[in-house]
Protein backbone atom coordinates (compact mmCIF):
# COMPACT_ATOMS: atom_id res chain seq x y z
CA UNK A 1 -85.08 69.23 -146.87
CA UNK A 2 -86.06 73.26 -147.87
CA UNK A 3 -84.25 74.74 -149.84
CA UNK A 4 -83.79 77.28 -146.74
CA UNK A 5 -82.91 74.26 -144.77
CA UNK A 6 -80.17 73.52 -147.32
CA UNK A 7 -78.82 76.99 -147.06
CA UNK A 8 -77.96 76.97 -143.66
CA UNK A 9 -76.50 74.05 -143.88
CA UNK A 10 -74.48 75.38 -146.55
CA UNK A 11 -75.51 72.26 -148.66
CA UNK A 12 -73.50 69.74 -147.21
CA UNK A 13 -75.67 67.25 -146.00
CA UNK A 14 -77.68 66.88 -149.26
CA UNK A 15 -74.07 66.04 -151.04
CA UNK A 16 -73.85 63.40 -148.37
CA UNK A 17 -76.79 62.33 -149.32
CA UNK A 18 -76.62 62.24 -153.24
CA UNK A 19 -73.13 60.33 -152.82
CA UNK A 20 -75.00 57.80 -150.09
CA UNK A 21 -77.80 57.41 -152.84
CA UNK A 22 -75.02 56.65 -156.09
CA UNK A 23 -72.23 55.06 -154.00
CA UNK A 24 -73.70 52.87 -151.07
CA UNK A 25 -76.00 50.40 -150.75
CA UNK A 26 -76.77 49.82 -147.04
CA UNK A 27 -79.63 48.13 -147.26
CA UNK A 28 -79.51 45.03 -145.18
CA UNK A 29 -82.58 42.80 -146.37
CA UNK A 30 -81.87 39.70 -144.23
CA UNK A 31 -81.67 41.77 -140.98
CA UNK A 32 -84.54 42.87 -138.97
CA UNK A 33 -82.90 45.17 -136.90
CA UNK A 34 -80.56 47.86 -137.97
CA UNK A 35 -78.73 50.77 -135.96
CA UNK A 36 -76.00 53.27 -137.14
CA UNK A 37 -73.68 54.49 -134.55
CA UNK A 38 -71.24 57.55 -135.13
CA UNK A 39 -68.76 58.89 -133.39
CA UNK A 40 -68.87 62.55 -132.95
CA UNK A 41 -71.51 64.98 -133.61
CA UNK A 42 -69.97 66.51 -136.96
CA UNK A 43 -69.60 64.80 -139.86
CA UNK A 44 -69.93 61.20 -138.55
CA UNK A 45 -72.91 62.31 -136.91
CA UNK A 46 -74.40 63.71 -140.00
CA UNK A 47 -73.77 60.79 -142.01
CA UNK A 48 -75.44 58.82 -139.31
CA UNK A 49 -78.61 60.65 -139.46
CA UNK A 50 -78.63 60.57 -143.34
CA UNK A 51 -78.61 56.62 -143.33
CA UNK A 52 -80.58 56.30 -140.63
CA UNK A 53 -83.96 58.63 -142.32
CA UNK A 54 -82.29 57.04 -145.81
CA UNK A 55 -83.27 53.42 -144.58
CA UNK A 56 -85.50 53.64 -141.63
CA UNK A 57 -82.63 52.86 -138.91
CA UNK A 58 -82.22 53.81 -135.73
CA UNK A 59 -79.54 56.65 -135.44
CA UNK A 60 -77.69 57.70 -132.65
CA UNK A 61 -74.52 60.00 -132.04
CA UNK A 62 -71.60 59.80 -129.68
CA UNK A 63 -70.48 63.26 -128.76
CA UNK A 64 -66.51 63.24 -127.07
CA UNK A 65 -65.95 66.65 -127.20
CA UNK A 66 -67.09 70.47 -125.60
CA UNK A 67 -66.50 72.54 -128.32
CA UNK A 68 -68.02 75.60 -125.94
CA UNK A 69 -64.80 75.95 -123.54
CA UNK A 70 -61.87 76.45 -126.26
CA UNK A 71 -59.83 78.40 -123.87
CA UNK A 72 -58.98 81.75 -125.47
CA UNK A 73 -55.27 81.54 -125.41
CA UNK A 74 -55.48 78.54 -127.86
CA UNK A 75 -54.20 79.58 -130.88
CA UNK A 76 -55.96 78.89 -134.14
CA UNK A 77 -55.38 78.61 -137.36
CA UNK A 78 -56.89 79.92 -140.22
CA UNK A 79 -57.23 75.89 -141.32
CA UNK A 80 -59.14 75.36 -137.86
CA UNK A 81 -61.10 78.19 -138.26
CA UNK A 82 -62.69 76.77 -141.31
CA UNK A 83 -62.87 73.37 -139.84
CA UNK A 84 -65.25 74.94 -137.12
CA UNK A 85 -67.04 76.99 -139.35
CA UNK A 86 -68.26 73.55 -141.03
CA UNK A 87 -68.33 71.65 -137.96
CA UNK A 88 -70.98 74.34 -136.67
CA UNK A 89 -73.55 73.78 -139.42
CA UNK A 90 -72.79 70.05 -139.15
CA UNK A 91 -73.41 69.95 -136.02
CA UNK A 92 -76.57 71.82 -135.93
CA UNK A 93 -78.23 69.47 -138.95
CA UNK A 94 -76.72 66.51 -136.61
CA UNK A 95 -77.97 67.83 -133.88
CA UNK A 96 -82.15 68.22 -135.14
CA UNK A 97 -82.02 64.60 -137.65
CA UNK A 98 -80.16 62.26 -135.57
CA UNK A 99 -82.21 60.11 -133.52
CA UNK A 100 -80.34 60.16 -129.99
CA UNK A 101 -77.32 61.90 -128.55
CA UNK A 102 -75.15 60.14 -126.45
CA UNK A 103 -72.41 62.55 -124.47
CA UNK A 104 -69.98 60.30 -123.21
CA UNK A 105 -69.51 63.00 -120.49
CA UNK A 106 -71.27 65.66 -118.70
CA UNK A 107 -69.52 68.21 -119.70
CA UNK A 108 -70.68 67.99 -123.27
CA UNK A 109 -74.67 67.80 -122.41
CA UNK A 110 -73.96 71.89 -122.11
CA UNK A 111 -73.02 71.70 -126.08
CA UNK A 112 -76.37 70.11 -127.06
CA UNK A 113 -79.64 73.11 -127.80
CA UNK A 114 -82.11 72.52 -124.26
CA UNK A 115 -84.97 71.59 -126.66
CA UNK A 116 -82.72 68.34 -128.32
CA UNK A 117 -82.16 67.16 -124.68
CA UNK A 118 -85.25 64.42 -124.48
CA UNK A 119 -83.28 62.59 -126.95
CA UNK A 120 -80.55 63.01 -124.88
CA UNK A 121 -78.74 60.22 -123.33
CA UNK A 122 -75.41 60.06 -120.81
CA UNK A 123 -73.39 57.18 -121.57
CA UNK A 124 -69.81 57.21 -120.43
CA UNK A 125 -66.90 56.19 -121.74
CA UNK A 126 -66.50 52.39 -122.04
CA UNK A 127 -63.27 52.32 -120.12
CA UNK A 128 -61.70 48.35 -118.80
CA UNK A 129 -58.25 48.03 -116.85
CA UNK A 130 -56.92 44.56 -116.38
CA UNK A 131 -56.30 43.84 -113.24
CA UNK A 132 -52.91 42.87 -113.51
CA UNK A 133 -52.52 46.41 -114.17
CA UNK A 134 -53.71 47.92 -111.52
CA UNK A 135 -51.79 49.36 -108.62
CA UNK A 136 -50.97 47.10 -105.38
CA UNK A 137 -48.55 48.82 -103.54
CA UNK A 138 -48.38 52.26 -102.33
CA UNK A 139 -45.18 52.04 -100.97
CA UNK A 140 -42.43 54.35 -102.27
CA UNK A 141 -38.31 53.33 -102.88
CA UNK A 142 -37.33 56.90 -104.33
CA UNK A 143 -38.48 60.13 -105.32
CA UNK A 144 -42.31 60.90 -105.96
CA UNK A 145 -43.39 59.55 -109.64
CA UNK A 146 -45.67 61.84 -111.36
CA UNK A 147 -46.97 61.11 -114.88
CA UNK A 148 -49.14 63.67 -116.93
CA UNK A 149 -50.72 62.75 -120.29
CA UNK A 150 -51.98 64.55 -123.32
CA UNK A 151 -51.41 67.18 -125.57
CA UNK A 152 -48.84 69.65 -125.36
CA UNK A 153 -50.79 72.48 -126.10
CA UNK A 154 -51.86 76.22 -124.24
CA UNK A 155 -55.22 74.63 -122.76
CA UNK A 156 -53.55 71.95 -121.30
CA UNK A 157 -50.39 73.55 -120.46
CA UNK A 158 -48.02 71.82 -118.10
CA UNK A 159 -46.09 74.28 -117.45
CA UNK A 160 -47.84 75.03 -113.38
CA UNK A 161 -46.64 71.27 -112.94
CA UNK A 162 -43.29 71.70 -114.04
CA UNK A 163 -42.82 74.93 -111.55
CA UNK A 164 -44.50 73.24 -108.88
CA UNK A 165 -41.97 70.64 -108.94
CA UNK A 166 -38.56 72.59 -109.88
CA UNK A 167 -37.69 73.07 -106.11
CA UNK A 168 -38.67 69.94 -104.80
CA UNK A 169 -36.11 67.45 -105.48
CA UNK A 170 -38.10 64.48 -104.15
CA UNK A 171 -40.46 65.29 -107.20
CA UNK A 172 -40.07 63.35 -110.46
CA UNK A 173 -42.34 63.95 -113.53
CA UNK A 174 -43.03 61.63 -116.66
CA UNK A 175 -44.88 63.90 -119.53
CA UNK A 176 -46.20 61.56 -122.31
CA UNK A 177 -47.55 63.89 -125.27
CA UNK A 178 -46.84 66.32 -128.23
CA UNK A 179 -47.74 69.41 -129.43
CA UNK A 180 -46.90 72.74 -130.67
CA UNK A 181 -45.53 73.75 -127.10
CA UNK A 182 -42.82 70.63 -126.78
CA UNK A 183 -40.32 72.98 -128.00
CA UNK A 184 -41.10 75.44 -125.04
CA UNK A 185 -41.49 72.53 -122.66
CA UNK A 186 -37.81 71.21 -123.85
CA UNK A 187 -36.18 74.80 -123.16
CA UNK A 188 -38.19 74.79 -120.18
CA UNK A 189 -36.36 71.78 -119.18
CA UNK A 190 -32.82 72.59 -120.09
CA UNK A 191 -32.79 76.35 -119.22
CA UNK A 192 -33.99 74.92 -115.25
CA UNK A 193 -31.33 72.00 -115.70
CA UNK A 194 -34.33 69.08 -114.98
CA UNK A 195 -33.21 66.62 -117.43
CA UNK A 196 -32.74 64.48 -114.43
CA UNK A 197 -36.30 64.99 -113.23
CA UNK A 198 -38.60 65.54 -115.93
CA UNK A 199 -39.07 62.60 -118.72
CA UNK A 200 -40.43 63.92 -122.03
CA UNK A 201 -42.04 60.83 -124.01
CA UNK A 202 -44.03 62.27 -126.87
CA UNK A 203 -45.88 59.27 -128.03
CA UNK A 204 -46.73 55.43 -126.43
CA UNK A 205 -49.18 53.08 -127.60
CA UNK A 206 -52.28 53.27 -124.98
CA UNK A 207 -51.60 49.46 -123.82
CA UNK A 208 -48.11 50.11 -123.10
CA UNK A 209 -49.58 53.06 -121.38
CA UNK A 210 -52.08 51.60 -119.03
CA UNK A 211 -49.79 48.96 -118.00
CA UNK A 212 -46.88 51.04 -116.75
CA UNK A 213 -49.13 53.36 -114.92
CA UNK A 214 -49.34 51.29 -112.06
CA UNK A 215 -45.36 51.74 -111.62
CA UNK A 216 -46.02 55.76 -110.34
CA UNK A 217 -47.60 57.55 -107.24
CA UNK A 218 -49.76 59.82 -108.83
CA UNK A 219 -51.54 61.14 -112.47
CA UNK A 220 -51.44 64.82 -112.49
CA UNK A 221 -53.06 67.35 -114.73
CA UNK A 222 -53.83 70.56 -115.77
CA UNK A 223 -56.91 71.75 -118.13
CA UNK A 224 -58.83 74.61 -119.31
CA UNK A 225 -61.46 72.40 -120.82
CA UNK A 226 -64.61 70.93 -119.79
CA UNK A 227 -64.01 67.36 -120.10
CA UNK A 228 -63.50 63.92 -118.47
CA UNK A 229 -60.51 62.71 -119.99
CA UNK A 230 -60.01 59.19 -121.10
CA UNK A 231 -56.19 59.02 -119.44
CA UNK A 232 -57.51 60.39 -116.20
CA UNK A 233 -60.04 57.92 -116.20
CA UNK A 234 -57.92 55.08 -116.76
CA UNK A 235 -55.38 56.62 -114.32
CA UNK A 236 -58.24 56.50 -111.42
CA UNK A 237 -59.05 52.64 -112.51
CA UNK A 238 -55.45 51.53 -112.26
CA UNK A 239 -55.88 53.00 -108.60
CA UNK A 240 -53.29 56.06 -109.27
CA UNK A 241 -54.27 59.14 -106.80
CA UNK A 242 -55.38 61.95 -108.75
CA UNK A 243 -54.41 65.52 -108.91
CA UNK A 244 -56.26 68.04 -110.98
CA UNK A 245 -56.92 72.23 -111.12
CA UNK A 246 -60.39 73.21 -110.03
CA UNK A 247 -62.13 73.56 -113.55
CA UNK A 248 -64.28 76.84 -113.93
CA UNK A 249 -67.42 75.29 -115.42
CA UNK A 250 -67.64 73.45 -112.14
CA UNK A 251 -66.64 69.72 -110.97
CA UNK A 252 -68.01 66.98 -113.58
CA UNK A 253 -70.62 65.10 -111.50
CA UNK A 254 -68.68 61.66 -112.75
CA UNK A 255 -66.23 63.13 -110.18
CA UNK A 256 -68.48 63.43 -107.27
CA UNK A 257 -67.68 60.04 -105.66
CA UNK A 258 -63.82 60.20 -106.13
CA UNK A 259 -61.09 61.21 -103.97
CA UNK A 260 -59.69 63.81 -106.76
CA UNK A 261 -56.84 65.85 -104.82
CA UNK A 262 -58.08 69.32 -106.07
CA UNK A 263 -56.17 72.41 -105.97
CA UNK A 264 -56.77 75.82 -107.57
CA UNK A 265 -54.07 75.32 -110.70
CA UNK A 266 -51.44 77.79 -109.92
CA UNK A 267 -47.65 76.06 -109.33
CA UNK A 268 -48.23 76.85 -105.36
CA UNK A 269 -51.32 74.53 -105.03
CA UNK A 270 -50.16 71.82 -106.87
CA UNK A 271 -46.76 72.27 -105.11
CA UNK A 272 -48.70 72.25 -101.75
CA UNK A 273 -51.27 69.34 -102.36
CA UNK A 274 -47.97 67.67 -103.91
CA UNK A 275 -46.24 67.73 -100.87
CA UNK A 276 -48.75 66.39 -98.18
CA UNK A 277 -49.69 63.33 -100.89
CA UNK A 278 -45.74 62.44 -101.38
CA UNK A 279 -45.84 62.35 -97.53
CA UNK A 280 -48.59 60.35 -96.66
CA UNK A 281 -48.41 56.90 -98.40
CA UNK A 282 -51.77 56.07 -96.36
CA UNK A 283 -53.53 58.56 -98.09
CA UNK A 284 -52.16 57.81 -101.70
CA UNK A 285 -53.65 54.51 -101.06
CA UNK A 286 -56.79 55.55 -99.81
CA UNK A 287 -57.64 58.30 -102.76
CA UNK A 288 -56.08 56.09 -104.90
CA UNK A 289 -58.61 52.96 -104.22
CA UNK A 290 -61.40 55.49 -103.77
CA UNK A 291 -61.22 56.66 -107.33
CA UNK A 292 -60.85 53.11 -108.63
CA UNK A 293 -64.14 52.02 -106.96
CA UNK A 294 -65.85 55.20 -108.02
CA UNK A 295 -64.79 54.64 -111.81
CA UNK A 296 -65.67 50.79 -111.79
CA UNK A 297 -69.08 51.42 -110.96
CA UNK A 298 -69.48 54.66 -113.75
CA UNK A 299 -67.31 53.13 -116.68
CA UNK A 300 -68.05 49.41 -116.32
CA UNK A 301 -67.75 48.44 -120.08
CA UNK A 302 -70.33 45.71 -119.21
CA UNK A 303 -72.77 49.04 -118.18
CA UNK A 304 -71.64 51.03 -120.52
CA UNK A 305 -72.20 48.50 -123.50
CA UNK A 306 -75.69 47.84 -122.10
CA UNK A 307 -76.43 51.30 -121.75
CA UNK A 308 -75.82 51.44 -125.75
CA UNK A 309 -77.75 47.88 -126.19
CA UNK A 310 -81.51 49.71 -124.65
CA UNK A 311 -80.60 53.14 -126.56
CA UNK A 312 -79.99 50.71 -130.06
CA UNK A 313 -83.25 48.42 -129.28
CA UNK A 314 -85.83 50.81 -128.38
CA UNK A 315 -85.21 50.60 -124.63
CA UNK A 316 -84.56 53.88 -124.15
CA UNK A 317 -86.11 54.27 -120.27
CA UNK A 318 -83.92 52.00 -118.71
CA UNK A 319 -81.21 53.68 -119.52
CA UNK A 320 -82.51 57.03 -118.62
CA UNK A 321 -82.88 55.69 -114.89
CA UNK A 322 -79.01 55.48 -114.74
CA UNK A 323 -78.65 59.65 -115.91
CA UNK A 324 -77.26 61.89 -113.10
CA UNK A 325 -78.59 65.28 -112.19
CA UNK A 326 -76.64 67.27 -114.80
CA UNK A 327 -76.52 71.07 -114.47
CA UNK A 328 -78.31 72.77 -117.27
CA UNK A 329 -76.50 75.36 -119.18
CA UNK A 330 -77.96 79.47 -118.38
CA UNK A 331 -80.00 79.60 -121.73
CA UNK A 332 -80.68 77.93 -124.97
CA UNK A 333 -78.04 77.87 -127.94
């Protein structure tokens, strides 16, 4: 690397690289065929591309965020703000050494430079549901069962879910997640006098998870963020019917073939879309088998993992024949 090179990279991936050298010894002599996978396009992804040049494997990086659609009400630290100052130059030297990216979304293709995009490669999210824990019956005893998952924070605020709900009693909502706005969520709750109808669980382990979602009616969410996220995709395999604000960067094309229940994100659409699914079982079955055909045939672990297999062993074109149309980003980064 030039010594410009190491300059805007503010030197980091050359001390990567003299620890690698001192440290390590990755050299596998009695293997003919080495790859180095990394999760995320940052520092893991660095470090990939370092061992990979370092010992002549193939490199490739997993990207599982979209760093470009931080809402701007998220409120950031000074901390953060020097984690994404370092993330940015890692992610640029990532970016030019590694020898694939792999977005496990479309969404993220947008945060990858148009002239790294031939060594670009969709491969979802590897994603299995047993099917003992998917949903058989659509038939309701009580009140409407809502669950929403993830972090309690302003870019995924719940807060147009919990006023969609307050005047309609049939309505009951599970929140699993924490974040810095429980607190506000908890006042919401007691201040509106919804103990009874709003369940705050701020943490459960993911197979606990996926195996009581089958007990509600619907997964319901609201984001800021371009993104495909892993709850709503399990959600849609268990067979759930989904509900979910119209995102601004336009409708992920791993979306196209599901029965999503859209609405525009304010507390009067999802009250309104709320409403006609809680009183139409027919329907919550229908959008909610929909979905779980349309995500069996995009996350398939058994596709997914082969996907991976071609990109590791130099069969990169057949997975390029299973890449979508993905909507190019305006201009270069």
């Amino acid at each position: 690397m030039t010594f410009q090179g190491m300059l805007t990279t503010l030197f980091i991936p050359q001390l990567i690289k003299n620890y690698i050298n001192k440290q390590l010894d990755l050299s596998f002599h009695d293997v003919k065929s080495v790859s180095v996978r990394a999760y995320g396009d940052t520092f893991a992804g660095t470090v990939a591309a370092i061992i990979g040049k370092q010992y002549g494997y193939r490199s490739v990086s997993s990207i599982h965020t979209c760093h470009l659609t931080a809402p701007k009400t998220e409120a950031i630290s000074i901390k953060h703000r020097l984690i994404r100052f370092f993330e940015y130059f890692l992610r640029r030297y990532t970016h030019k050494n590694i020898d694939f990216l792999a977005p496990v979304y479309s969404p993220a293709v947008d945060t990858i430079p148009i002239k790294y995009r031939k060594k670009t490669v969709l491969i979802p999210n590897s994603v299995g549901v047993r099917g003992c824990d998917t949903k058989r019956s659509y038939v309701r005893k009580s009140s409407f069962r809502l669950i929403t998952v993830g972090r309690l924070i302003d870019g995924k605020s719940i807060f147009p879910i919990l006023n969609a709900i307050k005047n309609c009693e049939n309505l009951h909502l599970t929140v699993v997640g924490d974040g810095p706005n429980r607190f506000q969520v908890e006042q919401w709750i007691e201040e509106h006098n919804m103990s009874q109808r709003v369940t705050l669980i701020p943490r459960m382990q993911n197979i606990i998870l996926i195996e009581q979602l089958k007990n509600f009616d619907a997964f319901i969410a609201f984001t800021l963020f371009a993104e495909v996220p892993k709850t709503v995709i399990e959600a849609g395999l268990v067979g759930l019917p989904i509900v979910l604000n119209e995102p601004l960067q336009g409708r992920p094309v791993e979306y196209k073939d599901a029965s999503i229940v859209w609405c525009s994100g304010t507390p009067q659409s999802f009250r309104s879309v709320l409403i006609e699914l809680a009183s139409d079982e027919q329907k919550s079955a229908l959008y909610g088998q929909r979905t779980k055909d349309a995500f069996k045939r995009i996350f398939d672990p058994a596709t997914c993992n082969e996907k991976i297999y071609h990109l590791l062993t130099n069969e990169m074109e057949k997975t390029k024949t299973t890449i979508p149309d993905i909507k190019r980003p305006r201009q270069d980064e």
